[in-house]
Protein backbone atom coordinates (compact mmCIF):
# COMPACT_ATOMS: atom_id res chain seq x y z
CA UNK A 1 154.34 77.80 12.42
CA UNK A 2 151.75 80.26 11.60
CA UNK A 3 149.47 77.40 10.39
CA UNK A 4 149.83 75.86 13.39
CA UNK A 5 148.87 79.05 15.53
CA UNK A 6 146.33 79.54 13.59
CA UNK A 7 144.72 75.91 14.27
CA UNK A 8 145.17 76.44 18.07
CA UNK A 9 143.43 79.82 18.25
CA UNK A 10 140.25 78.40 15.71
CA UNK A 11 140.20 75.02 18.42
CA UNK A 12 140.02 77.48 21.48
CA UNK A 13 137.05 79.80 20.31
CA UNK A 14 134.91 76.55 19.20
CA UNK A 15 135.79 74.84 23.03
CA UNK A 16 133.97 78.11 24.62
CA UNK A 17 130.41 78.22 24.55
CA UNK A 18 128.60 80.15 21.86
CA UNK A 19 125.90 83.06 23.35
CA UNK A 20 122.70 83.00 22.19
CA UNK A 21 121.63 86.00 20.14
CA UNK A 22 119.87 88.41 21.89
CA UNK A 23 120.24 86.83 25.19
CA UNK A 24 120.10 89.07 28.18
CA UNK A 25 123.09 89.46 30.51
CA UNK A 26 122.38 87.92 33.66
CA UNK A 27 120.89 90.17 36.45
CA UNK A 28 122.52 90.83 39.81
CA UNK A 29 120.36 90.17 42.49
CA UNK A 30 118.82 92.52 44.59
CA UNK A 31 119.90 93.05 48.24
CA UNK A 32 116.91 92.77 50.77
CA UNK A 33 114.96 95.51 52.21
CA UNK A 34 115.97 95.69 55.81
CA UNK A 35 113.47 95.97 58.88
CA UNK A 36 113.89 99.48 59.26
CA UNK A 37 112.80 100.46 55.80
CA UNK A 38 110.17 97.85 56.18
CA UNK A 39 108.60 99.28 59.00
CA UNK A 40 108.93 102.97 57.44
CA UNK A 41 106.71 101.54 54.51
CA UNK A 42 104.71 99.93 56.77
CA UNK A 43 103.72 103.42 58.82
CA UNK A 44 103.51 105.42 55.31
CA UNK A 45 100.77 102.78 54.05
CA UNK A 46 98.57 103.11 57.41
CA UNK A 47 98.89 107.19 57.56
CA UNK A 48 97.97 107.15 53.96
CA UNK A 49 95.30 104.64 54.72
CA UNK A 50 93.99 106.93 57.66
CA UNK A 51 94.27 109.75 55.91
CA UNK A 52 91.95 108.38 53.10
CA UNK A 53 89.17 107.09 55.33
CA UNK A 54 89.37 110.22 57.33
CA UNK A 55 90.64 109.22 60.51
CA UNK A 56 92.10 110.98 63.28
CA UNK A 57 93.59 110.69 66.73
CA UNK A 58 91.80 112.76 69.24
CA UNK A 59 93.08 113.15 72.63
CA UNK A 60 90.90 113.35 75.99
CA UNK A 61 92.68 116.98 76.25
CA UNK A 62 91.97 117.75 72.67
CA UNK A 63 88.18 116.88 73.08
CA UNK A 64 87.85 118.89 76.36
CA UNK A 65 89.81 122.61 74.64
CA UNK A 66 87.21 121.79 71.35
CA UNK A 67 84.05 121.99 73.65
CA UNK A 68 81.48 124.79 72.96
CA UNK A 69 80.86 127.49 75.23
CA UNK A 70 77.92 125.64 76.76
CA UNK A 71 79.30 122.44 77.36
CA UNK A 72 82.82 124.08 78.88
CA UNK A 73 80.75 126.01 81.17
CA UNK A 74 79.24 122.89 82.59
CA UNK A 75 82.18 121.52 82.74
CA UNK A 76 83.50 123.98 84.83
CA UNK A 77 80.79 124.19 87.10
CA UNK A 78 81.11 120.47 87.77
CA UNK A 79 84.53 120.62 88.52
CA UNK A 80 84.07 123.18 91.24
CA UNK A 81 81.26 120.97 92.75
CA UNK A 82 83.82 118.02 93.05
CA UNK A 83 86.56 120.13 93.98
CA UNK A 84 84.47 121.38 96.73
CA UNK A 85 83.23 118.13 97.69
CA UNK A 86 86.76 116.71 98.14
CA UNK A 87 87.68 119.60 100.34
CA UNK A 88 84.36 118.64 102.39
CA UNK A 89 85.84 115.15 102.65
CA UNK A 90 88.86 116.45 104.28
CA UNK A 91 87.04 118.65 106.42
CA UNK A 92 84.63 116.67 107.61
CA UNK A 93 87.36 114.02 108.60
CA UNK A 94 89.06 116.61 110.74
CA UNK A 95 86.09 117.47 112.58
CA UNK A 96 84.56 114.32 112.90
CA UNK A 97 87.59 112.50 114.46
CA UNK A 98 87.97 115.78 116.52
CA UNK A 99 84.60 115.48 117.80
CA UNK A 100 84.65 111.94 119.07
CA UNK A 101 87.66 112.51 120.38
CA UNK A 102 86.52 115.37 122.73
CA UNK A 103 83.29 113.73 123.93
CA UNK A 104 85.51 110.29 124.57
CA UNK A 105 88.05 112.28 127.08
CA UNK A 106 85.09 114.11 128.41
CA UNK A 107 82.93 111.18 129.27
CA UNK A 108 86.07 109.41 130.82
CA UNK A 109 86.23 111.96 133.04
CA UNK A 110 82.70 113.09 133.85
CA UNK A 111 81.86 109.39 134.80
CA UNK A 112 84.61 109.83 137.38
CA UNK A 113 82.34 112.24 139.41
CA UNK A 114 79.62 111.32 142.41
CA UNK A 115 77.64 114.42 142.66
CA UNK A 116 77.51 117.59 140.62
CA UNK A 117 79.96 119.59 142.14
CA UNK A 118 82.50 116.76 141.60
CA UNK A 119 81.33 117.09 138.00
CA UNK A 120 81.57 120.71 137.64
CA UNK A 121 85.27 120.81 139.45
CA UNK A 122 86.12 118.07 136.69
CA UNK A 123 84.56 119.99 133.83
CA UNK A 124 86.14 123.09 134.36
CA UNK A 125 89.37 122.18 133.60
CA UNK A 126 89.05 120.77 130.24
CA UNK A 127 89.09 122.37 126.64
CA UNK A 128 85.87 123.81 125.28
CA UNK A 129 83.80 121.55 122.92
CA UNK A 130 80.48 120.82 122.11
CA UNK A 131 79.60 118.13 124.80
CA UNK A 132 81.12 120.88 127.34
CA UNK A 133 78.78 123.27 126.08
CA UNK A 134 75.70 121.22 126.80
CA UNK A 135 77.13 120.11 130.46
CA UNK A 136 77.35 124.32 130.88
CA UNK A 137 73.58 124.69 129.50
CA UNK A 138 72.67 121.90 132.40
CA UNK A 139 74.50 123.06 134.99
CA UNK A 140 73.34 126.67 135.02
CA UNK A 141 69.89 124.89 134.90
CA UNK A 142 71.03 123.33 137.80
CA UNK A 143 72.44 126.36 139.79
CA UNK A 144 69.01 128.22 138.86
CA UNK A 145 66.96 125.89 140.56
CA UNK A 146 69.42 125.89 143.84
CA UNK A 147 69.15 129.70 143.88
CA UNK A 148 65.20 129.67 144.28
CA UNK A 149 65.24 126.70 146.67
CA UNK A 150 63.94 124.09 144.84
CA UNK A 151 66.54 121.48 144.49
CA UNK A 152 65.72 119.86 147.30
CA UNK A 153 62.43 119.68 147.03
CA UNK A 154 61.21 116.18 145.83
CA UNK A 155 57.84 118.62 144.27
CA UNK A 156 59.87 120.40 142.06
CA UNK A 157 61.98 117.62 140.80
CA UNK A 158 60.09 116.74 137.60
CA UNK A 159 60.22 120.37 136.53
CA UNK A 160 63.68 120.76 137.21
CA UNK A 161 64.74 117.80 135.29
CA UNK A 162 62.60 119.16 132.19
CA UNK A 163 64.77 121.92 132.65
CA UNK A 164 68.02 120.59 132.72
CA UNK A 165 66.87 118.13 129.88
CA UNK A 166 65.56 121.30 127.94
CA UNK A 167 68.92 123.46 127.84
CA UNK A 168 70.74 120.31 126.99
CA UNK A 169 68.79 119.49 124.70
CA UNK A 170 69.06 122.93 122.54
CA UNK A 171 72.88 123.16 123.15
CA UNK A 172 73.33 119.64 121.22
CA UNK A 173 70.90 120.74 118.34
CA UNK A 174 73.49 123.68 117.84
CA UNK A 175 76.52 121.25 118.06
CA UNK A 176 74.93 118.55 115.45
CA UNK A 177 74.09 121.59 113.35
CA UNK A 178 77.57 122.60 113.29
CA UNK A 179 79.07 119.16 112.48
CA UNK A 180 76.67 119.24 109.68
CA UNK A 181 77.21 122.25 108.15
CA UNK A 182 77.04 121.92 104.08
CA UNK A 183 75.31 118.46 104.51
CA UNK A 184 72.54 120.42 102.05
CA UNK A 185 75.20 121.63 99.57
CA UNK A 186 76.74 117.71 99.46
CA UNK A 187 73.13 116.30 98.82
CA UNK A 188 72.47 119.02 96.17
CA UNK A 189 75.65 118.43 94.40
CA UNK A 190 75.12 114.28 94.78
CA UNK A 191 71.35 114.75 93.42
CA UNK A 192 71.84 117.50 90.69
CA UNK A 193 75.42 117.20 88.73
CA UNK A 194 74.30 113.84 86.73
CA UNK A 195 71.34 115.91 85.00
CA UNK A 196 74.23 118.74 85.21
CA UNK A 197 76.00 116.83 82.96
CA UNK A 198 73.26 115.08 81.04
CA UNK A 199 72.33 118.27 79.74
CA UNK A 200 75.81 119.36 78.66
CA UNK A 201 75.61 116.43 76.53
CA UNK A 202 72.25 116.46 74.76
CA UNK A 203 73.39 120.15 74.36
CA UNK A 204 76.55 118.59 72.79
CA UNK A 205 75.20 116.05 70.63
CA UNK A 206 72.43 119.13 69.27
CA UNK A 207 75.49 120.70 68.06
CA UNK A 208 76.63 117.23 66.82
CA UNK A 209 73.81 116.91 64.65
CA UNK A 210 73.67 120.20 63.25
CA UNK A 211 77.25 120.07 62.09
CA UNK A 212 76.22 116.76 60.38
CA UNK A 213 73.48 118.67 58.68
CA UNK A 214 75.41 121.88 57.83
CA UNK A 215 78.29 119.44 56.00
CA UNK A 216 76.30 116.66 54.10
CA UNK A 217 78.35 114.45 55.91
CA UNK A 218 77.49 110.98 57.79
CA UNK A 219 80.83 109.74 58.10
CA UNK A 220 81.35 108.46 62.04
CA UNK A 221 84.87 109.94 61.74
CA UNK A 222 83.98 113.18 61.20
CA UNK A 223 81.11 113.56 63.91
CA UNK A 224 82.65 111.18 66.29
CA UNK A 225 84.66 113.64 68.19
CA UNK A 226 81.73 115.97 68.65
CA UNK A 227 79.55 113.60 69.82
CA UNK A 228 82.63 112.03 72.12
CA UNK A 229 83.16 115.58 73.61
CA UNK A 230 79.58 116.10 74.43
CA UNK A 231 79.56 112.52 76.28
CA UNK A 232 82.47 114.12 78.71
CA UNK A 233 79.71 116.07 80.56
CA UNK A 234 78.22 113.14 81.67
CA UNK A 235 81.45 111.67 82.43
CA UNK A 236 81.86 114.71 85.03
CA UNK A 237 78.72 114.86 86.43
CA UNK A 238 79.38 111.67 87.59
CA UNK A 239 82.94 112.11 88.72
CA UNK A 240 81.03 114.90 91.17
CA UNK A 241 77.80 113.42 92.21
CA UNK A 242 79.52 110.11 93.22
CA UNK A 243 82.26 111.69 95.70
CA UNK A 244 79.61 114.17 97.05
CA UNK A 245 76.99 110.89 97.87
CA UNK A 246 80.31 108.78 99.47
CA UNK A 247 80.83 111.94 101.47
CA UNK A 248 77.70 112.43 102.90
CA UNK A 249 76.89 109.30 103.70
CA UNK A 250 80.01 108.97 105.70
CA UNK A 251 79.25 112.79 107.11
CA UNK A 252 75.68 111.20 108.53
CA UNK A 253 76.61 108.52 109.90
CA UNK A 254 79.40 110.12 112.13
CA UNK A 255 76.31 112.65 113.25
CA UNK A 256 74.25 110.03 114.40
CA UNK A 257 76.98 108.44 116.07
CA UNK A 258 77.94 111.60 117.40
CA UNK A 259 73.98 112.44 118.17
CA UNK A 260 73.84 108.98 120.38
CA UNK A 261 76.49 109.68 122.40
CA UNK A 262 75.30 113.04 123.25
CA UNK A 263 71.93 111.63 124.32
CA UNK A 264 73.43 109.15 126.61
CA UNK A 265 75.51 111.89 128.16
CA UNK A 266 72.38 113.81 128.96
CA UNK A 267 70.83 110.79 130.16
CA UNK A 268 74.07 110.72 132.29
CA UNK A 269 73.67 114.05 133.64
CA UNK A 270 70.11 114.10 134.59
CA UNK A 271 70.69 110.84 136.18
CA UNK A 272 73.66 112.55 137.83
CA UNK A 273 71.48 115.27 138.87
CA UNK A 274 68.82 113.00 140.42
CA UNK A 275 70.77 111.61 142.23
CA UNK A 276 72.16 113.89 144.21
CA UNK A 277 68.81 115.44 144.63
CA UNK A 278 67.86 112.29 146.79
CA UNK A 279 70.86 112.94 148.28
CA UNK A 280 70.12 116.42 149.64
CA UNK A 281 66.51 115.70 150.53
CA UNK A 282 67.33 112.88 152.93
């Protein structure tokens, strides 16, 4: 019985395979990386990358605090002309609309008249403005020459109508000048703040290049954001010269409009006057 065992155990152990000496156990494989962690690597490789070459991310904000104390003051002096030029906008729409408005209502209603006194009766009772104030300059022209006698005489009737023509005539100088107030200071800003701001930047890029010479250093990262900050100047004097010229060519061309209707108005008027001249004299 023991032989037997024996003969069964020695059969079992030559039915398994034999290992090879000095083979290896076999490896486990390796779980996959997941996404996450492949990303991570992914961002550590290009910071380290960056940080190599030298590269950095500079902000518009960052490049305007970093500016010298030449190129912020031109900064700031451009912003303040295009600050000021917007409010101008503004103002000048208020005003303008204002204006035509005033001299439509007061046309429509002076054309409603058939001699002066009609004319004056209708006048009277609307608001002040500046079309008002030349009809006042012509019709104390106009009660002048009635006080010395000489409206009805057909002698004096070229003078008077210089006159009247005259006192308009000054009284819609002063309105035009006051619907054109800071026309100058628009044009000045619109012809000045480019070379403004060109000279913020060749200031900037002077500093640029010194930097570059102080370091020993040509490397675009490193002088880039100088050289990008001094190119903001330029960047604002444009931002204010280009608003300022859009505003004052809109400002002008309400004038003139403006301008024309006053002169038919006192071509109205002296028409108005004539008229009723011819009237008197028979």
């Amino acid at each position: 019985m023991t032989l037997m065992n024996s003969l069964l155990t020695f059969a079992q152990q030559a039915a398994a395979p034999a290992a090879e000496p000095g083979a290896a156990p076999e490896a486990t494989p390796a779980a996959a990386p997941s996404a996450e962690e492949l990303a991570s690597a992914k961002e550590r490789g290009a910071a380290a990358a960056a940080e190599a070459s030298g590269q950095q991310d500079v902000s518009m904000i960052e490049l305007f605090v970093h500016l010298n104390g030449v190129e912020m003051g031109v900064m700031i002096i451009l912003g303040l002309c295009a600050v000021y030029a917007v409010a101008l906008l503004f103002e000048k729409i208020y005003v303008m609309r204002k204006a035509s408005s005033q001299t439509k209502n007061f046309l429509a209603a002076f054309r409603k008249a058939n001699s002066v006194e009609e004319a004056e009766a209708i006048v009277r009772k609307m608001p002040n403005s500046g079309i008002k104030s030349m009809f006042d300059a012509g019709m104390a022209e106009v009660r002048r020459t009635q006080d010395l006698g000489l409206y009805t005489m057909r002698d004096a009737r070229d003078h008077t109508m210089q006159r009247v023509q005259s006192a308009m005539a000054t009284r819609q100088n002063e309105h035009l000048d006051d619907l054109g107030s800071s026309m100058t200071f628009l044009a000045s800003i619109g012809a000045n703040a480019p070379f403004i701001g060109l000279f913020g930047t060749v200031w900037g890029i002077m500093v640029a290049f010194v930097g570059i010479a102080k370091t020993q250093t040509t490397s675009l990262a490193v002088v880039a954001p100088g050289i990008a900050g001094a190119l903001l100047a330029t960047a604002a004097g444009l931002a204010a010269a280009i608003p300022a010229v859009l505003i004052y060519n809109f400002a002008a061309k309400q004038i003139s409009k403006q301008a024309t209707k006053l002169d038919d108005f006192a071509a109205e008027f002296i028409a108005l006057v004539s008229r009723d001249m011819d009237r008197r004299a028979g």
